[in-house]
N, C-alpha and C. Protein backbone atom coordinates (compact mmCIF):
# COMPACT_ATOMS: atom_id res chain seq x y z
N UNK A 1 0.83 -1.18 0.00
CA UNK A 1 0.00 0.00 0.00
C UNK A 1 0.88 1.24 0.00
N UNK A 2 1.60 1.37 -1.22
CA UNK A 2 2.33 2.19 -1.03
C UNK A 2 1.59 3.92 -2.06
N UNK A 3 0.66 3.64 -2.87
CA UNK A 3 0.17 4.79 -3.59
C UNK A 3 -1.54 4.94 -2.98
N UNK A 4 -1.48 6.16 -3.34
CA UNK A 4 -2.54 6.54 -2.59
C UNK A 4 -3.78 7.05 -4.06
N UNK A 5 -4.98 6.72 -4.22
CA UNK A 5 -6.19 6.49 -2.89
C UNK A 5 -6.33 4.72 -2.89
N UNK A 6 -6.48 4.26 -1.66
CA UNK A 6 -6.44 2.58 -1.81
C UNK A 6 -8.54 2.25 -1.82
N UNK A 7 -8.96 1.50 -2.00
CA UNK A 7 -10.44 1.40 -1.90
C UNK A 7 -10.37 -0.26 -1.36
N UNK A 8 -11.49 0.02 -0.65
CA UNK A 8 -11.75 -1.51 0.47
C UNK A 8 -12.68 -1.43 0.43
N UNK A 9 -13.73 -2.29 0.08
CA UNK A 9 -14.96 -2.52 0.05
C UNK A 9 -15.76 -1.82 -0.39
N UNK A 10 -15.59 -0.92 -1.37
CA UNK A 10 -15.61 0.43 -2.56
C UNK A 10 -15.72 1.38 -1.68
N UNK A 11 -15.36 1.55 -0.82
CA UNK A 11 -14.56 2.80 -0.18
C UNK A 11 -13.62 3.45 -0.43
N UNK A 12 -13.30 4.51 -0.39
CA UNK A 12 -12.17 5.24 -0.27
C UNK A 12 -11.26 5.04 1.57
N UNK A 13 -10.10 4.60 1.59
CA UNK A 13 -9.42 4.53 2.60
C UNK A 13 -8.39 5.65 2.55
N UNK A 14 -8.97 7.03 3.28
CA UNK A 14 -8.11 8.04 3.50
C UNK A 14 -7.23 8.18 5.15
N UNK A 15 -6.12 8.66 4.89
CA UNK A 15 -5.34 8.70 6.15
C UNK A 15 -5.53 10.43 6.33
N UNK A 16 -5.91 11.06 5.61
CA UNK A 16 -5.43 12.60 5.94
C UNK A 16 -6.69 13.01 5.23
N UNK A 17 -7.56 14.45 5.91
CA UNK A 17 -8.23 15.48 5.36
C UNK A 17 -8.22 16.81 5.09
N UNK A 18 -8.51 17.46 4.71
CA UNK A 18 -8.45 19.29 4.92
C UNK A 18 -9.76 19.51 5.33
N UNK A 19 -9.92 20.31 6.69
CA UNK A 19 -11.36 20.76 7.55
C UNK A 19 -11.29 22.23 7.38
N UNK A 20 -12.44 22.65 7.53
CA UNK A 20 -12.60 23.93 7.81
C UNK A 20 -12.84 24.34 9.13
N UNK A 21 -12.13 25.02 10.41
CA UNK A 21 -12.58 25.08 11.22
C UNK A 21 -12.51 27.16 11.55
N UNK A 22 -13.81 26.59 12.54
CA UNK A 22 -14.49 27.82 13.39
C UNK A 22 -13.92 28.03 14.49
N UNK A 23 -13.82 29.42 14.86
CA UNK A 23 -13.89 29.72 16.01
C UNK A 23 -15.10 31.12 16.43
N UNK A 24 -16.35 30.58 16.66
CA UNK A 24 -17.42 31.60 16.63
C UNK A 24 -17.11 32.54 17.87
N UNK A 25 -16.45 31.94 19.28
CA UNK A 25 -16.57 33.09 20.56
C UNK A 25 -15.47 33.57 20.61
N UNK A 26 -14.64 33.63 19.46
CA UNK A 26 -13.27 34.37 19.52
C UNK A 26 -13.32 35.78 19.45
N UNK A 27 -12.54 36.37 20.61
CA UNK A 27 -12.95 37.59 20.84
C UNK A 27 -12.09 38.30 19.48
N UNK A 28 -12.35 39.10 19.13
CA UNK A 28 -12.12 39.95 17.59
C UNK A 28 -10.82 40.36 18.21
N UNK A 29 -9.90 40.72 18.85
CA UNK A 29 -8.99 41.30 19.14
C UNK A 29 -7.82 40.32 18.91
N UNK A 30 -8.29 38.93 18.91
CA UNK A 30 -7.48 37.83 18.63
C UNK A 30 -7.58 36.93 17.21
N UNK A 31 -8.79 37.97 15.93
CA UNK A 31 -9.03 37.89 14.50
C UNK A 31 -7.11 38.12 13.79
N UNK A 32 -6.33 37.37 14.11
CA UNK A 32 -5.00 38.31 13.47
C UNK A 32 -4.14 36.51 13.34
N UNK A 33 -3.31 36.62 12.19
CA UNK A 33 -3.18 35.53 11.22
C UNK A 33 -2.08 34.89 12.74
N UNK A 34 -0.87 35.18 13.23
CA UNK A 34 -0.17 35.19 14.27
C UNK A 34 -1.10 33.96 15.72
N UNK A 35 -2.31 34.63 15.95
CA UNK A 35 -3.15 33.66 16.91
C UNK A 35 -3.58 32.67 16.39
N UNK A 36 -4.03 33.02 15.44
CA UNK A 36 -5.16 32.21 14.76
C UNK A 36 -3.83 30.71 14.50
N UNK A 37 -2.79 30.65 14.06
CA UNK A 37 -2.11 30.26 13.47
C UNK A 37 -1.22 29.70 15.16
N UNK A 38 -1.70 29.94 15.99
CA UNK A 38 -1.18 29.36 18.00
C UNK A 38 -1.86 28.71 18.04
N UNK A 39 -3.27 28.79 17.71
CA UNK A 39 -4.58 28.13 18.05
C UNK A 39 -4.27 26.80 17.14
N UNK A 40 -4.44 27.41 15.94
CA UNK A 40 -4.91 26.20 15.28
C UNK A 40 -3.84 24.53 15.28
N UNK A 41 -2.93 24.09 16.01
CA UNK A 41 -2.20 23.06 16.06
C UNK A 41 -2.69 22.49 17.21
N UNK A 42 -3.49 23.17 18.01
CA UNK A 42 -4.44 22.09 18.79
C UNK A 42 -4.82 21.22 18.17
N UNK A 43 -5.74 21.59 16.86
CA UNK A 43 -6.50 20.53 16.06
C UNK A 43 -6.06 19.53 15.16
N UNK A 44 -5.04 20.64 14.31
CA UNK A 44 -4.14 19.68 13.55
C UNK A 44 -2.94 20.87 12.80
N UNK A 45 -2.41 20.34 11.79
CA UNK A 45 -1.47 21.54 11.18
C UNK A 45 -2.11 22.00 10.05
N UNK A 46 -2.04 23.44 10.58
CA UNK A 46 -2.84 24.20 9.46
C UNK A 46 -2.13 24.65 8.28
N UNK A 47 -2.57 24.90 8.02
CA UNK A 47 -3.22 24.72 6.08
C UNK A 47 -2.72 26.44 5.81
N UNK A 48 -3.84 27.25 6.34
CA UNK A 48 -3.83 28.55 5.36
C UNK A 48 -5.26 29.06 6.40
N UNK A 49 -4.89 30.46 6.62
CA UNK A 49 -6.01 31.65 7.06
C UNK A 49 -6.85 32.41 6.03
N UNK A 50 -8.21 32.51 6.43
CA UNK A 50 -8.88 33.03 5.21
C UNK A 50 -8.89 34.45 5.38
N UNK A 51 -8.04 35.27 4.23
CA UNK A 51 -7.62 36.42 4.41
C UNK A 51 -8.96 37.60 4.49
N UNK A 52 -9.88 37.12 4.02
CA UNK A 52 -11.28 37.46 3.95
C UNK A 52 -11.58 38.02 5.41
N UNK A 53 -11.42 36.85 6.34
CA UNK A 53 -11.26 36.97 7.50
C UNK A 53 -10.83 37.91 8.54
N UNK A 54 -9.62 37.84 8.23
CA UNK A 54 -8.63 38.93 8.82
C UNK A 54 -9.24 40.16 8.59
N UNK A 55 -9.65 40.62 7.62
CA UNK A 55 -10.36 42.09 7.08
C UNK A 55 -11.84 42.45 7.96
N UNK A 56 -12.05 41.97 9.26
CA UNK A 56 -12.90 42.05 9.80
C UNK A 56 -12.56 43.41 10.21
């Protein structure tokens, strides 16, 4: 199993995803790429900040 995507029982057998995650009670003072980017390796290793975002 060395190439990836493998299928088992016509499944897809994934080891890794990309999520979108929230933080709705985050106080706005801590909206800045620097926190956001402390926070987020709780969950897993992030990806990318939505710059959209930041422009709050």
């Amino acid at each position: 199993m060395t190439r990836a995507p493998w299928m088992i029982f016509d499944h897809y057998l994934m080891d890794k995803t990309i999520i979108w995650v929230r933080f709705p009670r985050l106080g706005l003072m801590y909206y800045n790429e620097s926190v956001l980017l402390t926070i987020a390796p709780t969950i897993g290793r992030p990806i990318k900040v939505d710059l959209n975002m930041l422009n709050i």
